[in-house]
N, C-alpha and C. Protein backbone atom coordinates (compact mmCIF):
# COMPACT_ATOMS: atom_id res chain seq x y z
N UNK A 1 145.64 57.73 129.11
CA UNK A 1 144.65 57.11 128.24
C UNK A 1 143.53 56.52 129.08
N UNK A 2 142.29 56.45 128.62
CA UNK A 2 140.81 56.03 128.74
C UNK A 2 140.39 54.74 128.21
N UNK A 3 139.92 54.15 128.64
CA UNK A 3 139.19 53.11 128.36
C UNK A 3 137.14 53.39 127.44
N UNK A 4 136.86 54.95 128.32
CA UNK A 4 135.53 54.83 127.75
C UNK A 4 134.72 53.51 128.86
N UNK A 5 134.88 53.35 130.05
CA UNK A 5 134.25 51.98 130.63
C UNK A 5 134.29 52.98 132.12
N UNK A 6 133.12 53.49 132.29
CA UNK A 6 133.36 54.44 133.72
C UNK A 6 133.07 53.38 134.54
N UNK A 7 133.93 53.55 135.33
CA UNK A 7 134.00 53.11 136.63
C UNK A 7 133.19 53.27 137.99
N UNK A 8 132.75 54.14 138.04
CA UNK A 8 132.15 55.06 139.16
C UNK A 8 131.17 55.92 138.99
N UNK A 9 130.91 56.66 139.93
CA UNK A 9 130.10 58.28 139.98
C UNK A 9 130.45 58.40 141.09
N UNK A 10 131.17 60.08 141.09
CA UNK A 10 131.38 60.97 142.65
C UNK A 10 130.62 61.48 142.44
N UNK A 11 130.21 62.48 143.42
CA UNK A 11 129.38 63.42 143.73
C UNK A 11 130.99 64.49 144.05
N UNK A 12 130.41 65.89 143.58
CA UNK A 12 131.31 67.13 143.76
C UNK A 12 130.43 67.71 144.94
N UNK A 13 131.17 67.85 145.84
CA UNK A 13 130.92 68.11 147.14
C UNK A 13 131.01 69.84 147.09
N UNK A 14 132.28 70.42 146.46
CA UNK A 14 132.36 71.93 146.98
C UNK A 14 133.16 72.04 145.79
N UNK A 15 132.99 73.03 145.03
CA UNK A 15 133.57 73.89 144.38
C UNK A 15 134.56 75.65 144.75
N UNK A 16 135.60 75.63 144.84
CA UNK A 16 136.29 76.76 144.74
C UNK A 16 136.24 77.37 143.35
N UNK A 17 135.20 78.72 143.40
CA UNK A 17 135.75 79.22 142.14
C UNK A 17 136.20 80.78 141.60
N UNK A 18 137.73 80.45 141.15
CA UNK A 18 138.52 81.58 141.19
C UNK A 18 138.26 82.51 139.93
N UNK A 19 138.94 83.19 139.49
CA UNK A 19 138.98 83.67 138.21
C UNK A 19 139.62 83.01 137.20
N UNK A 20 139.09 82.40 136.00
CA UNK A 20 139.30 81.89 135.17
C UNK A 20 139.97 80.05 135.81
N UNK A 21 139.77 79.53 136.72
CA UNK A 21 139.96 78.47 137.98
C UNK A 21 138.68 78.00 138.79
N UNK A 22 138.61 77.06 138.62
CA UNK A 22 138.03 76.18 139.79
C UNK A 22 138.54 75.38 140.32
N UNK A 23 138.75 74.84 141.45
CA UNK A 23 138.73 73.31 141.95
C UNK A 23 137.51 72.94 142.50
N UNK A 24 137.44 71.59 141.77
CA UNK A 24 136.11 71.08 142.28
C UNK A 24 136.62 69.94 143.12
N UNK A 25 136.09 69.79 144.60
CA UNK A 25 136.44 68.87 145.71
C UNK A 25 135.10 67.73 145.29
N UNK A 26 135.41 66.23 144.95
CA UNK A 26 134.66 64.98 144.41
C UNK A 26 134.95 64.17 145.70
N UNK A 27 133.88 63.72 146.35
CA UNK A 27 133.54 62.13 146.71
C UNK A 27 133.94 61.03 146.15
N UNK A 28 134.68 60.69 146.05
CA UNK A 28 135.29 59.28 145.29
C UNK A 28 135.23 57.92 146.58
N UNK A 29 135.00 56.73 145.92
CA UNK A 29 134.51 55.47 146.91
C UNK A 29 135.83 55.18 147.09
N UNK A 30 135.83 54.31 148.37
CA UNK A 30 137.34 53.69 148.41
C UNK A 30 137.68 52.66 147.15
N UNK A 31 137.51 52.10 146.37
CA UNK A 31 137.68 51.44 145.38
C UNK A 31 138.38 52.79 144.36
N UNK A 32 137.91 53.71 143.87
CA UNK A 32 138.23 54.79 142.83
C UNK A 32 139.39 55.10 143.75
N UNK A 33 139.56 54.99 145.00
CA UNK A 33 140.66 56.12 145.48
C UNK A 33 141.78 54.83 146.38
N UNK A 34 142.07 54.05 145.51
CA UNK A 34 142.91 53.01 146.30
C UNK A 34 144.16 53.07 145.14
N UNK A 35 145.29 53.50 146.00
CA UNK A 35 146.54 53.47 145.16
C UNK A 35 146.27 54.89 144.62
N UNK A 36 145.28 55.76 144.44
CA UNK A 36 145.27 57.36 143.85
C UNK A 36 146.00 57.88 144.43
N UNK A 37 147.43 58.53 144.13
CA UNK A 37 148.15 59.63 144.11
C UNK A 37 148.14 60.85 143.55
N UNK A 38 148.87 62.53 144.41
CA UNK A 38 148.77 63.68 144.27
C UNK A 38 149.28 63.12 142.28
N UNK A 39 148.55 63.97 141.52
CA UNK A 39 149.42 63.94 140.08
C UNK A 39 148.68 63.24 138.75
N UNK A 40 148.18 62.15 139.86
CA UNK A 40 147.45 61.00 138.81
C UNK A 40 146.12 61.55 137.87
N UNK A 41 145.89 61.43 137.17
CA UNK A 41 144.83 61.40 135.96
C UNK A 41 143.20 60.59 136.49
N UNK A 42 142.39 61.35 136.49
CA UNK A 42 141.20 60.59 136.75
C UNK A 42 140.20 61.46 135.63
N UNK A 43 139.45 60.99 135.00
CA UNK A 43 138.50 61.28 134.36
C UNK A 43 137.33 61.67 134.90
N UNK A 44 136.84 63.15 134.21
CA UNK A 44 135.24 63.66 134.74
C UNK A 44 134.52 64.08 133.49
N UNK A 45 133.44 62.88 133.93
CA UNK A 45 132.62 63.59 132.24
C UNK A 45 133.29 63.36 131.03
N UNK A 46 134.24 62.26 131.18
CA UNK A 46 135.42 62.26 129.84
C UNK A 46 136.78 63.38 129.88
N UNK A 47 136.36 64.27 130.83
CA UNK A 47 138.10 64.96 130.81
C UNK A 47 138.74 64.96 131.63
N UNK A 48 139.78 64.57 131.21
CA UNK A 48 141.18 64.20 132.53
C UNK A 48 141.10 65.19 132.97
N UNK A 49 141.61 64.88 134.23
CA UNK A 49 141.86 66.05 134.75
C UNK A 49 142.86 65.46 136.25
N UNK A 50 143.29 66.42 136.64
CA UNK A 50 144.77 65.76 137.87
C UNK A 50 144.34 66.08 138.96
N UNK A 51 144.36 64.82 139.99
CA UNK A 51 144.46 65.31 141.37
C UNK A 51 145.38 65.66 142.02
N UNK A 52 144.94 67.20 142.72
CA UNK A 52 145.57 67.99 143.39
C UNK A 52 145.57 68.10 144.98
N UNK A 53 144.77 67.21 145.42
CA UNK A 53 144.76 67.04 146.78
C UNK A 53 143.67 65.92 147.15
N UNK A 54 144.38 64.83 148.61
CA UNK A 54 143.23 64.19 148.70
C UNK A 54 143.55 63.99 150.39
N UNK A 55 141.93 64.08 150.45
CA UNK A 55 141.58 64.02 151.89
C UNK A 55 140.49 63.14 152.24
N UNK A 56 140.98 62.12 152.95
CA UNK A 56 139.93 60.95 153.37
C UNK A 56 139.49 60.94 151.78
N UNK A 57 137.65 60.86 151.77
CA UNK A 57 137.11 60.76 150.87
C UNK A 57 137.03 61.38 149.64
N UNK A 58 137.55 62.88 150.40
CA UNK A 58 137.11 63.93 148.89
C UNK A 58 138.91 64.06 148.24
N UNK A 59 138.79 64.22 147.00
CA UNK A 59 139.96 64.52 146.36
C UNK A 59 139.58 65.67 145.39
N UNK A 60 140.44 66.66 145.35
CA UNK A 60 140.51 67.67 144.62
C UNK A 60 141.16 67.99 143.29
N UNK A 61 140.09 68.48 142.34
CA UNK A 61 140.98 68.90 140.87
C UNK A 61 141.14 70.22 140.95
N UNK A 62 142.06 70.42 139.79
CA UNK A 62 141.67 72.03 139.16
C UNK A 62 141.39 72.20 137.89
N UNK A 63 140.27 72.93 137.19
CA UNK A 63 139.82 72.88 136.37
C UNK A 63 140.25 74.28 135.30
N UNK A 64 141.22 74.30 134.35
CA UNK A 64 141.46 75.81 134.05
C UNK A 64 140.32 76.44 133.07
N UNK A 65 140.70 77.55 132.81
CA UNK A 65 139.65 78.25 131.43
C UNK A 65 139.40 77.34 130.58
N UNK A 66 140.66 76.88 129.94
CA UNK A 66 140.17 75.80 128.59
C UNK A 66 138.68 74.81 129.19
N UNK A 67 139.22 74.43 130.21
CA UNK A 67 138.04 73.14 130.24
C UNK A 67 136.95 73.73 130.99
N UNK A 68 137.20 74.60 131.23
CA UNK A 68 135.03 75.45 131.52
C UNK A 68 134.87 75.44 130.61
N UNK A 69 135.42 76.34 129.66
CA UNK A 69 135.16 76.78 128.05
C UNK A 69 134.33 75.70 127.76
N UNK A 70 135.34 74.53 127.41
CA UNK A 70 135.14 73.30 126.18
C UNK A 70 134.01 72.33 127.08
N UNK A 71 133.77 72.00 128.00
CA UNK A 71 133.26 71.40 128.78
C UNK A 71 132.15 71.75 129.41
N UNK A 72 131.24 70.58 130.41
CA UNK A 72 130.10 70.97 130.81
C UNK A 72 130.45 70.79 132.25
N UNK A 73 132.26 70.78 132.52
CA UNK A 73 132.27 70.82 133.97
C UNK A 73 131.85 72.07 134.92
N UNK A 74 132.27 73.30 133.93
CA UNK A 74 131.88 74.58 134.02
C UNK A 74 130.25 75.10 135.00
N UNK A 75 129.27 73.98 134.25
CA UNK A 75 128.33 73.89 134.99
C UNK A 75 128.10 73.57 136.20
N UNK A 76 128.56 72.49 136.54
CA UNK A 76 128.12 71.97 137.77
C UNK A 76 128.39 72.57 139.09
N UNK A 77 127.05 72.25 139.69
CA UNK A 77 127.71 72.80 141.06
C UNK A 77 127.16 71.95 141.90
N UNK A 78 127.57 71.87 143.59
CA UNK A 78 127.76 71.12 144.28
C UNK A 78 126.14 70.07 144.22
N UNK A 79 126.91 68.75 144.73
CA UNK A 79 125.56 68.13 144.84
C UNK A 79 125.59 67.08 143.40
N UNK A 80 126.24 67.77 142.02
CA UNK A 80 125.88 67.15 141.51
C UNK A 80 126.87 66.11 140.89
N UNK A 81 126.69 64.97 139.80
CA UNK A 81 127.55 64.08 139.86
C UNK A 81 128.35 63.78 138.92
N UNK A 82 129.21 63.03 138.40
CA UNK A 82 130.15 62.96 137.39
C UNK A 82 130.47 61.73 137.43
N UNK A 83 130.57 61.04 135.99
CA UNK A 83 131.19 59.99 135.35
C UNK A 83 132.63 59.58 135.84
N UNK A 84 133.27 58.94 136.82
CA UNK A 84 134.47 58.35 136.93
C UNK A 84 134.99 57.56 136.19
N UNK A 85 136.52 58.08 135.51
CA UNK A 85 137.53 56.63 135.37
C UNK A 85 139.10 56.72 135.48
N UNK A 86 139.29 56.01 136.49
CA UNK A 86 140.98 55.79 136.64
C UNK A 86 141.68 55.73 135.09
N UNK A 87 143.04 55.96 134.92
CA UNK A 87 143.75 56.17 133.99
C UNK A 87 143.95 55.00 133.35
N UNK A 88 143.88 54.15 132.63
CA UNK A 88 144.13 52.69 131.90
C UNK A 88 145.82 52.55 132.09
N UNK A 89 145.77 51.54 132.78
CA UNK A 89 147.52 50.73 132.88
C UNK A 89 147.69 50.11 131.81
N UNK A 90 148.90 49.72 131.45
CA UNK A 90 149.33 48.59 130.67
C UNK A 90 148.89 47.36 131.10
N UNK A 91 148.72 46.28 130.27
CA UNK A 91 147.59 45.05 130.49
C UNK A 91 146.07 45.01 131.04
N UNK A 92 146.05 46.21 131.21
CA UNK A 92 144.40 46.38 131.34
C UNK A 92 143.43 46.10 130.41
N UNK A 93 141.62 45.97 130.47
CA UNK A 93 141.30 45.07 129.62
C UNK A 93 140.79 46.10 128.72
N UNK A 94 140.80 46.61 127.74
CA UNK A 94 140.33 47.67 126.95
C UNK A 94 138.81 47.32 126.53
N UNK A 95 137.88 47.37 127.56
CA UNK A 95 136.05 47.00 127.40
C UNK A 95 135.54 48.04 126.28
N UNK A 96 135.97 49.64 126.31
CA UNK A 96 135.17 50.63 124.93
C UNK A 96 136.26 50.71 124.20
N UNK A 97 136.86 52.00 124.08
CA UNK A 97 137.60 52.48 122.90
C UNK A 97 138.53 53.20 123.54
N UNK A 98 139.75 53.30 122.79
CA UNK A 98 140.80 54.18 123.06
C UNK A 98 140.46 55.69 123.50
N UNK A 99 140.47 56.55 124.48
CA UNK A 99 139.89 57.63 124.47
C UNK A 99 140.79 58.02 125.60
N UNK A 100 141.51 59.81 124.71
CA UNK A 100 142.82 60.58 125.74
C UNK A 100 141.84 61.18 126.67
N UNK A 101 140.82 61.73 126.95
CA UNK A 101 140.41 62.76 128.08
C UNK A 101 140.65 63.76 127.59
N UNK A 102 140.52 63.95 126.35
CA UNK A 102 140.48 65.41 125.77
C UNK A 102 139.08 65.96 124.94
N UNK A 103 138.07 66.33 125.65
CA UNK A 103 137.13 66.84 124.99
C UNK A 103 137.56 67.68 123.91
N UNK A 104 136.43 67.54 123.07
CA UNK A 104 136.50 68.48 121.48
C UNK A 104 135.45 69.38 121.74
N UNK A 105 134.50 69.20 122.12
CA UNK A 105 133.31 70.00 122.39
C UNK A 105 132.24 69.70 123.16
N UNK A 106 130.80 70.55 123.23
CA UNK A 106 129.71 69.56 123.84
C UNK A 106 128.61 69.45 122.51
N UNK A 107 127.94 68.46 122.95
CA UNK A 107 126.61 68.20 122.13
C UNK A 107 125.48 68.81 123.10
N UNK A 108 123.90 68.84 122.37
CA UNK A 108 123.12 68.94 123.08
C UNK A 108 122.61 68.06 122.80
N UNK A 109 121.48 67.06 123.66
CA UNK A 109 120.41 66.44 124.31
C UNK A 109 119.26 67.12 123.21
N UNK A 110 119.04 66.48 122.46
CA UNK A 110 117.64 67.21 121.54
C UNK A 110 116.48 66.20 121.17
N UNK A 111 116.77 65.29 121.82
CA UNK A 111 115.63 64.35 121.60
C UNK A 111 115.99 63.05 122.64
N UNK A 112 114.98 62.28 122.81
CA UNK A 112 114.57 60.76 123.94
C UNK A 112 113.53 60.00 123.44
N UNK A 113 114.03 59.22 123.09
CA UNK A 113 113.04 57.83 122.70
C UNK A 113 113.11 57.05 123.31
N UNK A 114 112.15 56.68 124.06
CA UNK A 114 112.45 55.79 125.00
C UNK A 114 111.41 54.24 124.61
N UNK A 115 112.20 53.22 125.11
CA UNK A 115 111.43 51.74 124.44
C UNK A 115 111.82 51.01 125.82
N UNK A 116 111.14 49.80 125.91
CA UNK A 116 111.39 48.60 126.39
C UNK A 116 112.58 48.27 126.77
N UNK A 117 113.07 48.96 127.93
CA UNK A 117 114.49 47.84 128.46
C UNK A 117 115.53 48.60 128.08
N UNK A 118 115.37 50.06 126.76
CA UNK A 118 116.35 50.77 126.04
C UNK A 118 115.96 52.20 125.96
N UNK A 119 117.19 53.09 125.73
CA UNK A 119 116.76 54.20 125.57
C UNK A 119 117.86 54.99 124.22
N UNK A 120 117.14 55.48 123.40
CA UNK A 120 117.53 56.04 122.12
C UNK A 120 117.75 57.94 122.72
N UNK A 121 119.14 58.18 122.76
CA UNK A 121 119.23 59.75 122.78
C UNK A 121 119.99 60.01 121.23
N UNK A 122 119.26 61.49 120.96
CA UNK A 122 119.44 62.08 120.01
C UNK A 122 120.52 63.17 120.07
N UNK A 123 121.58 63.78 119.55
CA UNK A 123 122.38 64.93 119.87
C UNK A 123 122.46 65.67 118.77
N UNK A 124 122.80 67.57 119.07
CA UNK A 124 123.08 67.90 117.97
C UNK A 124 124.62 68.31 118.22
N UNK A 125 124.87 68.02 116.81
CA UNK A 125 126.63 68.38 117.01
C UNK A 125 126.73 69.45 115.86
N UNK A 126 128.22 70.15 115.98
CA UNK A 126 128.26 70.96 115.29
C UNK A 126 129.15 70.35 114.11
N UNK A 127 128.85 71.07 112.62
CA UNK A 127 129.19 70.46 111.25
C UNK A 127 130.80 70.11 111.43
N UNK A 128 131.64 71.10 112.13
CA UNK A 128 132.89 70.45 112.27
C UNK A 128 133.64 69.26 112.69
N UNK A 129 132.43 69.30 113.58
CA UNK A 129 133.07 67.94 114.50
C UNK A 129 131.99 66.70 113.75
N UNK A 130 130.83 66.74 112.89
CA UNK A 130 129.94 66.09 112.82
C UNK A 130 130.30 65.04 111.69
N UNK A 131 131.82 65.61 111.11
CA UNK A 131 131.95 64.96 109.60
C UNK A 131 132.83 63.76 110.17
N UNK A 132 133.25 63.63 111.39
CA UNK A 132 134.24 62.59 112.32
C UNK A 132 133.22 61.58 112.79
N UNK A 133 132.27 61.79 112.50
CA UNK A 133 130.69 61.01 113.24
C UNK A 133 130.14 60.01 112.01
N UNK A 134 130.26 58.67 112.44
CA UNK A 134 129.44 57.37 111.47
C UNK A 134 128.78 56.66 111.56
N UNK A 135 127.88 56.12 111.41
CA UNK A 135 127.21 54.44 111.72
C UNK A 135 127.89 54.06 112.38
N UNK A 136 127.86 53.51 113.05
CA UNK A 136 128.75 52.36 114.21
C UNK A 136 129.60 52.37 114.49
N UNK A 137 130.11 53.46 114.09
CA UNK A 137 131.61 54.59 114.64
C UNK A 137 131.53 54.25 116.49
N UNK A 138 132.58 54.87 117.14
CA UNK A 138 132.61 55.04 117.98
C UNK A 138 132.65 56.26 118.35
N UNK A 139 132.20 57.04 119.89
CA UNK A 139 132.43 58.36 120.24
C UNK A 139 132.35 58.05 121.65
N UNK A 140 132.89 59.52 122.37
CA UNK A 140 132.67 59.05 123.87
C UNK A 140 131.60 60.09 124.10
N UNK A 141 130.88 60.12 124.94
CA UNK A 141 129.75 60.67 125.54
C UNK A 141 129.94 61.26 127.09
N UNK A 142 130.49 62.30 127.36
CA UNK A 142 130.48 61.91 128.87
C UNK A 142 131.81 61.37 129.77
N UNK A 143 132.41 60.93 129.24
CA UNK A 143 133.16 59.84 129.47
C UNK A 143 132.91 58.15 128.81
N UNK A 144 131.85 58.49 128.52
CA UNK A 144 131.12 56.82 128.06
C UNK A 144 131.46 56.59 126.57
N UNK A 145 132.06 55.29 126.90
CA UNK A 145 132.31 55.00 125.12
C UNK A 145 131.18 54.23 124.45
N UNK A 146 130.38 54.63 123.72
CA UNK A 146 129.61 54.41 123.17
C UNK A 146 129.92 53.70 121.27
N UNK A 147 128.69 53.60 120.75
CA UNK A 147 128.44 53.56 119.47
C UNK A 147 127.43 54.07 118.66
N UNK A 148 127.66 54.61 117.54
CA UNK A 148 127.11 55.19 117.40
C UNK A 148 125.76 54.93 116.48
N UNK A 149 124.91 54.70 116.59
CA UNK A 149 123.65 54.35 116.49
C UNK A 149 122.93 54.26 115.01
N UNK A 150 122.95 55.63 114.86
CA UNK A 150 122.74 56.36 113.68
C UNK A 150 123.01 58.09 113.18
N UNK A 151 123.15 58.01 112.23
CA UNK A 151 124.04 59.88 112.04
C UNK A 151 123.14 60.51 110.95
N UNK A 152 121.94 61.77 111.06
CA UNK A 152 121.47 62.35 110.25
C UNK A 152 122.33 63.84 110.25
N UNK A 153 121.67 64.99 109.02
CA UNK A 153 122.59 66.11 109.07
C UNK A 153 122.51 66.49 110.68
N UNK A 154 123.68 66.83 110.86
CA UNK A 154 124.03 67.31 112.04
C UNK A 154 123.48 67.13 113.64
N UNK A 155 123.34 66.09 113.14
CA UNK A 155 122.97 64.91 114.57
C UNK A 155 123.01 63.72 114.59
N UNK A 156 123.14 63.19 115.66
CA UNK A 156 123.43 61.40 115.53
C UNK A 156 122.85 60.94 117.04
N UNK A 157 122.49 59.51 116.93
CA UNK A 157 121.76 58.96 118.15
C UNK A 157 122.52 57.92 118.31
N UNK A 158 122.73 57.79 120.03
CA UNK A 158 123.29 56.40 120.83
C UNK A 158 122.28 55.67 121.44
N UNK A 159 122.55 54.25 121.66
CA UNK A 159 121.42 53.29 121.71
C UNK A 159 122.09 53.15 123.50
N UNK A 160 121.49 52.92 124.44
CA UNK A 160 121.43 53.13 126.02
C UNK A 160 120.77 51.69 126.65
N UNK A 161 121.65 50.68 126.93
CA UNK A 161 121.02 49.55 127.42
C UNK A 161 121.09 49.71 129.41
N UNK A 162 120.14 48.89 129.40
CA UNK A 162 120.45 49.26 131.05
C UNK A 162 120.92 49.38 131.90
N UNK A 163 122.39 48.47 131.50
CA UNK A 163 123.73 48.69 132.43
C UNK A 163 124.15 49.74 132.60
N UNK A 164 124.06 50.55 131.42
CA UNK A 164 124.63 52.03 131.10
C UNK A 164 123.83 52.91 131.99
N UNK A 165 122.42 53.00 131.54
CA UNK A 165 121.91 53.54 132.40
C UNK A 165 121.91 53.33 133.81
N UNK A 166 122.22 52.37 134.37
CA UNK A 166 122.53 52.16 135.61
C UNK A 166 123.68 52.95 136.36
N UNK A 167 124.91 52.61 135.67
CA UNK A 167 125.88 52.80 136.15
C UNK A 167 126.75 53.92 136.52
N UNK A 168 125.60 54.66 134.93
CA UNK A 168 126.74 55.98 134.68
C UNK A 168 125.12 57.45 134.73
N UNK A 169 126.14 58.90 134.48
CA UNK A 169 124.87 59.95 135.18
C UNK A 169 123.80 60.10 133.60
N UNK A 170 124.38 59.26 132.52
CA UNK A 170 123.34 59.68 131.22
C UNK A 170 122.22 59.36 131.56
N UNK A 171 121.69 58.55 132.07
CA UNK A 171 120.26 58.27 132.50
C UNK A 171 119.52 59.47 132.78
N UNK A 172 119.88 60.08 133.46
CA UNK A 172 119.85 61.92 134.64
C UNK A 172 119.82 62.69 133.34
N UNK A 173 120.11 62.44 131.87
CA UNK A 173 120.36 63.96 131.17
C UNK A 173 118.98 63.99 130.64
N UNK A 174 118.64 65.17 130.66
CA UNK A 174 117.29 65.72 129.83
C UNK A 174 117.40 66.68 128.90
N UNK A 175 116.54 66.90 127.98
CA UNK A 175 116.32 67.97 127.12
C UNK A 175 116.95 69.11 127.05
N UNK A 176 118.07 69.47 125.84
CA UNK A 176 118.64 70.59 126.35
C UNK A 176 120.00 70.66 127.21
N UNK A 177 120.37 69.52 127.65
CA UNK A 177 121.40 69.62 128.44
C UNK A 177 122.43 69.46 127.75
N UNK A 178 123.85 69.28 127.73
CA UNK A 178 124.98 69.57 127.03
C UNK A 178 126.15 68.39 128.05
N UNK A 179 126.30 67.62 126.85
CA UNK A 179 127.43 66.52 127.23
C UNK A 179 128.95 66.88 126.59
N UNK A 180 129.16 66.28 127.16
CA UNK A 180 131.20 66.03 126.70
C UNK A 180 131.39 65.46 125.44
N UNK A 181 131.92 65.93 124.53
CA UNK A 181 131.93 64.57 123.31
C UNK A 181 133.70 64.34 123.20
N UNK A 182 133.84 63.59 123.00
CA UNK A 182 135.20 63.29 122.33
C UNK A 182 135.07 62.13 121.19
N UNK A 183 135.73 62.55 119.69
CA UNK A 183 135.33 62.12 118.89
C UNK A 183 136.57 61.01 118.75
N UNK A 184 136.19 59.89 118.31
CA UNK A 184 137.23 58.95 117.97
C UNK A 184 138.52 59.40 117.70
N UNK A 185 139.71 59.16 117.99
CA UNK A 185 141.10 59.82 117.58
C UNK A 185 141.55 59.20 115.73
N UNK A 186 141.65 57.90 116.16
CA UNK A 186 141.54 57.17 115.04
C UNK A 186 140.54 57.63 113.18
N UNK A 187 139.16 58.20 113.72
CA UNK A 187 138.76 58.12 112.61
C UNK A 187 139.12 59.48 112.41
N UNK A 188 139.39 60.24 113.45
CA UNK A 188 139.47 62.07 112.87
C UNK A 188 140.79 61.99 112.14
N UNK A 189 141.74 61.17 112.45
CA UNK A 189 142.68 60.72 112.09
C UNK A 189 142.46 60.64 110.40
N UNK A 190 141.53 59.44 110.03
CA UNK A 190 141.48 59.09 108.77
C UNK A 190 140.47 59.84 107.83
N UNK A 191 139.95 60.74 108.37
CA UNK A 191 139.06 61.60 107.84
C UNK A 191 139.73 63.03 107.44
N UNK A 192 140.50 63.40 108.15
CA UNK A 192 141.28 64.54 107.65
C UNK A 192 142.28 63.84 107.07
N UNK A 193 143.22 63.23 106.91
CA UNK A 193 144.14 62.62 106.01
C UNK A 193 143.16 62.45 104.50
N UNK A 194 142.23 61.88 104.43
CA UNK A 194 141.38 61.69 103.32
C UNK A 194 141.26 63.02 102.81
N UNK A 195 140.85 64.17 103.12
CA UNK A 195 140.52 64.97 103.05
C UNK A 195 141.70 65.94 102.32
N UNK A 196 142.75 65.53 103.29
CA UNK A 196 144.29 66.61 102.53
C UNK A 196 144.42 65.83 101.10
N UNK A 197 144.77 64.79 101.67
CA UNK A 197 144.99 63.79 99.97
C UNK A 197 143.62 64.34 98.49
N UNK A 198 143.00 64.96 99.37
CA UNK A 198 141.74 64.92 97.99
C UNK A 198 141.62 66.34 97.46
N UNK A 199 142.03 67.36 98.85
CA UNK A 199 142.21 68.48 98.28
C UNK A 199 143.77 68.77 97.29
N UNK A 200 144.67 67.68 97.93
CA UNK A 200 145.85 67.97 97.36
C UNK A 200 145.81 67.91 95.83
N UNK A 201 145.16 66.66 95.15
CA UNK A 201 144.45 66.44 94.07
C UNK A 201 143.46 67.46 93.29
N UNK A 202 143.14 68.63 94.21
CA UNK A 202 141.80 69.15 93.33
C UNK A 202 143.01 70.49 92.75
């Protein structure tokens, strides 16, 4: 489990890429990599994913078909950077939202409003995943647990204060680019339950 509260940014140093396989070798700070063991769960971009080897600084994942597919890890190549977060312990402080590291899909980047001190991004999502999407819902972005701003047909906008932008690579996304989404567990939860109950009725 996720917190949604990234921790970090590595930089992916080298990519191995096999057939239907990658491992991507990440820069992680000594803070991200203190107590990290072969096995453990670290988050990229919002999807878990397991380390498979670590050396000094760099530690290694493997990335299978599913998560090129579903994901925008698929893209990256060396140089560029990714959202960190260690696995949430028991008594840890839960700062965003419950979130497994299981992407559902990506959004695109289709709009930037930018204001004073804040920044308004726009996404388009697709109708399946879009009916799990509310006013002040929660979603993760990236890895980033967010809120959700506002929701028109088949798009919705997150509000970006400066910490965020500081901390984490959304600042860096432009026009067109394609994020991680993972939609609340909880409301997809209560949205398809609603849904059986109403068809069960019709």
């Amino acid at each position: 489990m996720f917190t949604g509260i990234v921790q970090d940014v590595g930089t992916v140093v080298a990519i191995e890429a096999r057939e239907q396989l990658h491992t991507h070798v990440v820069s992680m700070s000594p803070a991200m990599r203190e107590g990290l063991t072969l096995g453990a769960s670290v988050s990229h971009n919002g999807c878990c994913l397991t380390v498979t080897a670590i050396e000094g600084e760099n530690v290694s994942f493997d990335l299978m078909r599913e998560t090129l597919r579903l994901t925008n890890l698929g893209d990256l190549v060396a140089g560029d950077r990714v959202n960190l977060e260690r696995a949430a312990r028991f008594g840890d402080e839960i700062g965003g939202h419950s979130m497994s590291g299981h992407v559902m899909a990506m959004a695109r980047l289709v709009e930037i409003d930018e204001a004073p001190n804040n920044r308004r991004l726009w996404f388009e999502l697709s109708p399946d995943l879009a009916r799990f999407v509310f006013d002040k819902g929660y979603i993760g972005i990236d890895g980033i647990s967010l809120t959700v701003g506002a929701v028109e047909p088949e798009r919705f906008c997150v509000n970006l204060i400066p910490e965020t932008l500081a901390r984490t690579t959304i600042g860096e996304r432009s026009l067109g680019d394609r994020v991680n989404v993972e939609i609340d567990p909880q409301t997809q939860a209560i949205v398809e339950t609603v849904e059986r109950v109403l068809a069960g009725r019709a």
